[in-house]
N, C-alpha and C. Protein backbone atom coordinates (compact mmCIF):
# COMPACT_ATOMS: atom_id res chain seq x y z
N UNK A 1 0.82 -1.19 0.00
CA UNK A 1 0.00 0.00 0.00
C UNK A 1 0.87 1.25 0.00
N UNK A 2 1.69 1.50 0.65
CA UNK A 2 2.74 2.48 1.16
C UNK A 2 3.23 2.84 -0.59
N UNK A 3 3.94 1.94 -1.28
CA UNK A 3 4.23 1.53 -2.36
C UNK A 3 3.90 2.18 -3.39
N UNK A 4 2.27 2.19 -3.35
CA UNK A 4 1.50 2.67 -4.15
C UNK A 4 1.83 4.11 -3.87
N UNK A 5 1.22 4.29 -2.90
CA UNK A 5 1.35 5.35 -2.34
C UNK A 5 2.66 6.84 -2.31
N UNK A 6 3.93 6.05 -2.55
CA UNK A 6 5.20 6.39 -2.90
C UNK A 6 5.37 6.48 -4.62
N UNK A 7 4.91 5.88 -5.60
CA UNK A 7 4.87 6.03 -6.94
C UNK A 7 3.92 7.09 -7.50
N UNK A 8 2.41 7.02 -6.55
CA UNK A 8 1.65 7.84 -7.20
C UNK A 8 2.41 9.21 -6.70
N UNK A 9 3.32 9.60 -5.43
CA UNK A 9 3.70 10.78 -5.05
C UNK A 9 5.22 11.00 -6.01
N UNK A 10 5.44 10.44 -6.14
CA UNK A 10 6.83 10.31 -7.32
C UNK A 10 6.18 10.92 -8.35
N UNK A 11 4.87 10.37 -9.09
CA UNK A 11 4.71 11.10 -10.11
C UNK A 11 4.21 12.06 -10.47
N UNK A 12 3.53 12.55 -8.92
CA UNK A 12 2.93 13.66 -8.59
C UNK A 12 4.11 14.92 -9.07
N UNK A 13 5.05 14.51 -7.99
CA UNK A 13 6.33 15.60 -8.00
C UNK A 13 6.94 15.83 -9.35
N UNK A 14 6.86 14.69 -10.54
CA UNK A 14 7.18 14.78 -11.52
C UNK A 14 6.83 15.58 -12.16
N UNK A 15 4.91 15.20 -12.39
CA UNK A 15 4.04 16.05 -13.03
C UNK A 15 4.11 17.72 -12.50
N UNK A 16 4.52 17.72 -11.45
CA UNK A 16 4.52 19.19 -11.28
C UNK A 16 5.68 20.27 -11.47
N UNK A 17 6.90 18.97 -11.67
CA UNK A 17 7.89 19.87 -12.25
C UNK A 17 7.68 19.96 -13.80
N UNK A 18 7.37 18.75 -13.94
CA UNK A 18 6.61 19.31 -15.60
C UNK A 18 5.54 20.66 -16.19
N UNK A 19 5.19 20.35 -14.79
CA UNK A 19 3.95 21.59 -15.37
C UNK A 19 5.10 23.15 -15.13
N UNK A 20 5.98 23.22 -14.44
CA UNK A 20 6.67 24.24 -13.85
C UNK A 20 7.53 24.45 -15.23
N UNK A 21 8.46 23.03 -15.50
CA UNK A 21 8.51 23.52 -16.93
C UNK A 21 7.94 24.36 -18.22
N UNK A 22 6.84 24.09 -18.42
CA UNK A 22 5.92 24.50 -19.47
C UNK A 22 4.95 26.08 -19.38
N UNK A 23 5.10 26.02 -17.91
CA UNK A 23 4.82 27.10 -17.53
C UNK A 23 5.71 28.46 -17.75
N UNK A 24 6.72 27.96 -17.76
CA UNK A 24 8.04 28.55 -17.47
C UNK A 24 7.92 29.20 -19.52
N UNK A 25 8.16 27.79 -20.24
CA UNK A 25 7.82 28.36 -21.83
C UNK A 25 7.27 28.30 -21.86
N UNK A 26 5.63 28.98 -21.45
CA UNK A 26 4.84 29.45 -22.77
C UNK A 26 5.01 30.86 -22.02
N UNK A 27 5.29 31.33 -20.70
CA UNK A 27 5.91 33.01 -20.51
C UNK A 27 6.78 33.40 -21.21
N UNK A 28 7.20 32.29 -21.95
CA UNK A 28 8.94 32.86 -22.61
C UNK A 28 8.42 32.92 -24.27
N UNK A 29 7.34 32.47 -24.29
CA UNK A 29 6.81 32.25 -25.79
C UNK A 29 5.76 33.59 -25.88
N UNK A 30 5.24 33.63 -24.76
CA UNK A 30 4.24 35.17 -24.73
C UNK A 30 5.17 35.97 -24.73
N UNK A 31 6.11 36.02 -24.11
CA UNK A 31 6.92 37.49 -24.34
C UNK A 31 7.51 37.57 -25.40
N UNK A 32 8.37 36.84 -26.06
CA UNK A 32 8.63 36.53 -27.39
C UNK A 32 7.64 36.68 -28.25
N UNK A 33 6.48 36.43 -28.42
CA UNK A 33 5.90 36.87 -29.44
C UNK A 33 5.09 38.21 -29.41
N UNK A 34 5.25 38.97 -27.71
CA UNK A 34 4.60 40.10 -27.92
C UNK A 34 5.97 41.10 -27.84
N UNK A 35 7.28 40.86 -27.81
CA UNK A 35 8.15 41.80 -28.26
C UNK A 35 8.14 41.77 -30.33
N UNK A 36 8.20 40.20 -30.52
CA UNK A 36 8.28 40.85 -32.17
C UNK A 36 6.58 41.23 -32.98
N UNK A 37 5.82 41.09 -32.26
CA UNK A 37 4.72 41.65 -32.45
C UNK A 37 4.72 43.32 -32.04
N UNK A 38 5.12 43.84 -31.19
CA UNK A 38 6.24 45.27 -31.47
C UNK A 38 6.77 45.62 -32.38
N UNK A 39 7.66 44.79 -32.82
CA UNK A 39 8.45 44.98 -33.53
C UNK A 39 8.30 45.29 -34.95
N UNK A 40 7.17 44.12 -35.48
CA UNK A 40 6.61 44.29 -36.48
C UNK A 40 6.02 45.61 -36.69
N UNK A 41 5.21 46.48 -35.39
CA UNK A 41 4.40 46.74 -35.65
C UNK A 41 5.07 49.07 -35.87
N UNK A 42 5.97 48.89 -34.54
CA UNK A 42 7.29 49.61 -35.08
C UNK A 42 7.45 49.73 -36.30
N UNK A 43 8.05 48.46 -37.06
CA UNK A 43 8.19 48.42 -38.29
C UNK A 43 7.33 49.01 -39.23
N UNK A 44 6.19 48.82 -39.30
CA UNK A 44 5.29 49.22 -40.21
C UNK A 44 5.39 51.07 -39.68
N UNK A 45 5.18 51.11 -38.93
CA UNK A 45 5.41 52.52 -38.48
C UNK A 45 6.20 53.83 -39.75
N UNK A 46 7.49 52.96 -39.01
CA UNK A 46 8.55 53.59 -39.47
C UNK A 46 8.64 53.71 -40.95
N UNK A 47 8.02 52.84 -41.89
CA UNK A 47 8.21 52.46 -43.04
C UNK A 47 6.96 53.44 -43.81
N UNK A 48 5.74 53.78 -42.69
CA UNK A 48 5.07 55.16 -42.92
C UNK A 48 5.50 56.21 -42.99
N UNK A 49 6.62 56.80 -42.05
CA UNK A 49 7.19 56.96 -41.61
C UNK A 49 6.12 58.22 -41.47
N UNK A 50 5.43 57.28 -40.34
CA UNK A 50 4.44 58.56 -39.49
C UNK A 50 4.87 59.13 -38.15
N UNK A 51 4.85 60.64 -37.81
CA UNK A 51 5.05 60.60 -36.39
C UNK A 51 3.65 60.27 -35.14
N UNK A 52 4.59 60.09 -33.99
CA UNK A 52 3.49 59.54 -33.12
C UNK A 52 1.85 60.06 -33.52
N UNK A 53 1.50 61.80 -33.09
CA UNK A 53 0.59 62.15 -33.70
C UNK A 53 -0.14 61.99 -34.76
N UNK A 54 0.85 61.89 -36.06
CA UNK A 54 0.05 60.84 -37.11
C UNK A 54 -0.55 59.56 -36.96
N UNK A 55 0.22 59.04 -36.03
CA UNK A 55 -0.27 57.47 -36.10
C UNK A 55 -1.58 57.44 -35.23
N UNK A 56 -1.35 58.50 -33.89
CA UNK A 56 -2.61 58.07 -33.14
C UNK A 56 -4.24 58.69 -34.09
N UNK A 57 -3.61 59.67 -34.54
CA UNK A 57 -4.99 60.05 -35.56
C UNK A 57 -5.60 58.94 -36.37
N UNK A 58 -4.46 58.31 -36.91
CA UNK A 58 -5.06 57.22 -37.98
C UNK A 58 -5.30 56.30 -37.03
N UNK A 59 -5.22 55.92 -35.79
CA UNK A 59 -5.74 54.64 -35.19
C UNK A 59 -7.18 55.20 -35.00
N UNK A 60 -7.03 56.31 -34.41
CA UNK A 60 -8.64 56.76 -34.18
C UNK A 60 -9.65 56.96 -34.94
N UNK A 61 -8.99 57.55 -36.33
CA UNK A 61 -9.89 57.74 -37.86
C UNK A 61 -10.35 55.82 -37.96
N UNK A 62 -9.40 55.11 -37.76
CA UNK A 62 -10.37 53.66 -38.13
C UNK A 62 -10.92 53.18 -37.02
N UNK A 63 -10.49 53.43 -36.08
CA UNK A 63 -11.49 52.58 -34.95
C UNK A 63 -13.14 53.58 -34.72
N UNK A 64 -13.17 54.34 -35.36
CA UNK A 64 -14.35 54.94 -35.54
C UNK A 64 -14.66 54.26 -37.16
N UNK A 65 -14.18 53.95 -38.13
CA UNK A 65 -14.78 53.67 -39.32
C UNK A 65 -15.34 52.43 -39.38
N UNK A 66 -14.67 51.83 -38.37
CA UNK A 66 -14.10 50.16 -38.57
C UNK A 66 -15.79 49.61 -37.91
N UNK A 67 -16.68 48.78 -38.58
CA UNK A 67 -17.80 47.96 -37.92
C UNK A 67 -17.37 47.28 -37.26
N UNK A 68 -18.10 47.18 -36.04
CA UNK A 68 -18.05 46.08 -34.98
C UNK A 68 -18.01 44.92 -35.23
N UNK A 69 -19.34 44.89 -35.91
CA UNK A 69 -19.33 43.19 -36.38
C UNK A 69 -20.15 43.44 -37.81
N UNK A 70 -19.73 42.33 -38.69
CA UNK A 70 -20.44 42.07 -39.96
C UNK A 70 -21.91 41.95 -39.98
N UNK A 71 -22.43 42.59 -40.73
CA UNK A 71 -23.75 42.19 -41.56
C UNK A 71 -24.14 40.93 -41.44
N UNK A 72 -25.20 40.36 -41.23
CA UNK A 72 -25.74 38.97 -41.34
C UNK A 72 -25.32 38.40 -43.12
N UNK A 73 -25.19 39.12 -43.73
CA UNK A 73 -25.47 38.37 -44.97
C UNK A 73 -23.70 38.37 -45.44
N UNK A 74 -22.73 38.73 -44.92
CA UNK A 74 -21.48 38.59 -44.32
C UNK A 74 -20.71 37.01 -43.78
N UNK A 75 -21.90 37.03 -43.23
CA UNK A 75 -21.97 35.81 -42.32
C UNK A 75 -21.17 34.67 -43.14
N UNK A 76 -19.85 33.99 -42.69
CA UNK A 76 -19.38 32.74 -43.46
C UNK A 76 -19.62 31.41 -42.57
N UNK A 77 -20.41 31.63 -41.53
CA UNK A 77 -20.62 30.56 -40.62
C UNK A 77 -21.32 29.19 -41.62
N UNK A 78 -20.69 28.28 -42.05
CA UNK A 78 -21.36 27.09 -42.46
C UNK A 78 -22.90 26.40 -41.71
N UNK A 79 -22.97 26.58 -40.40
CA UNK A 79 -23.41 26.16 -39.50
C UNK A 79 -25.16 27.19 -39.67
N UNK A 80 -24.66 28.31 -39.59
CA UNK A 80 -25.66 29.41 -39.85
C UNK A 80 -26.47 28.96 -41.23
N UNK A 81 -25.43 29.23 -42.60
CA UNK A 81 -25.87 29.15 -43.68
C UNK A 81 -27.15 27.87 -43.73
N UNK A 82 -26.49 26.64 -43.05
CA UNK A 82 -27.29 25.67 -43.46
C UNK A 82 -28.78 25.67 -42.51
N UNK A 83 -28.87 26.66 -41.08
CA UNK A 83 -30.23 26.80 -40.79
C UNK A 83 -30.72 27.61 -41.50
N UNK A 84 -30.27 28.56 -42.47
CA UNK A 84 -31.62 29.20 -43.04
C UNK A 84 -31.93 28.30 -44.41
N UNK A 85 -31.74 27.14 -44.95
CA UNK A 85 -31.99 26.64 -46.09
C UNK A 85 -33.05 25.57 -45.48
C-alpha cells in the first residue's frame, strides 16, 4: 500500500515539475511573441514613416470607421448558412 502510495507521489512531483517547466515556456513564448509583435508593428510605423501624432490620428480615424461586427449576410458561418436553407 505504502508503495502505491510512494509512486503515485513520485509522479505527482514529476508532473509538477513538468507543469513548472511548461509554464516557465509558454511566458517565454508570450513574451517573445509580444516583443516581435512590437516589432513588427514599429516596423510598419517607421516604413510610414508617421510621427506619433500621425499614427494616433489614424488609429482613431479607423477605430471609428471600422464595424463592430459584420452584416448577417457577411456571415461565413457554415453552421448558420445551413439553418436558413
Amino acid at each position: 500500500m505504502a508503495n502505491k502510495l510512494d509512486k503515485i507521489n513520485s509522479d505527482l512531483k514529476k508532473a509538477r515539475a513538468k507543469r513548472d517547466e511548461w509554464d516557465t515556456r509558454v511566458k517565454e513564448l508570450e513574451k517573445k511573441y509580444k516583443e516581435t509583435e512590437n516589432t513588427l508593428i514599429h516596423e510598419m510605423v517607421h516604413a510610414a514613416n508617421l510621427t506619433p501624432e500621425q499614427l494616433a490620428l489614424l488609429i482613431q480615424k479607423a477605430s471609428v470607421s471600422v464595424p463592430e461586427e459584420l452584416p448577417n449576410e457577411y456571415n461565413t458561418n457554415e453552421e448558420d448558412n445551413l439553418d436558413e436553407e
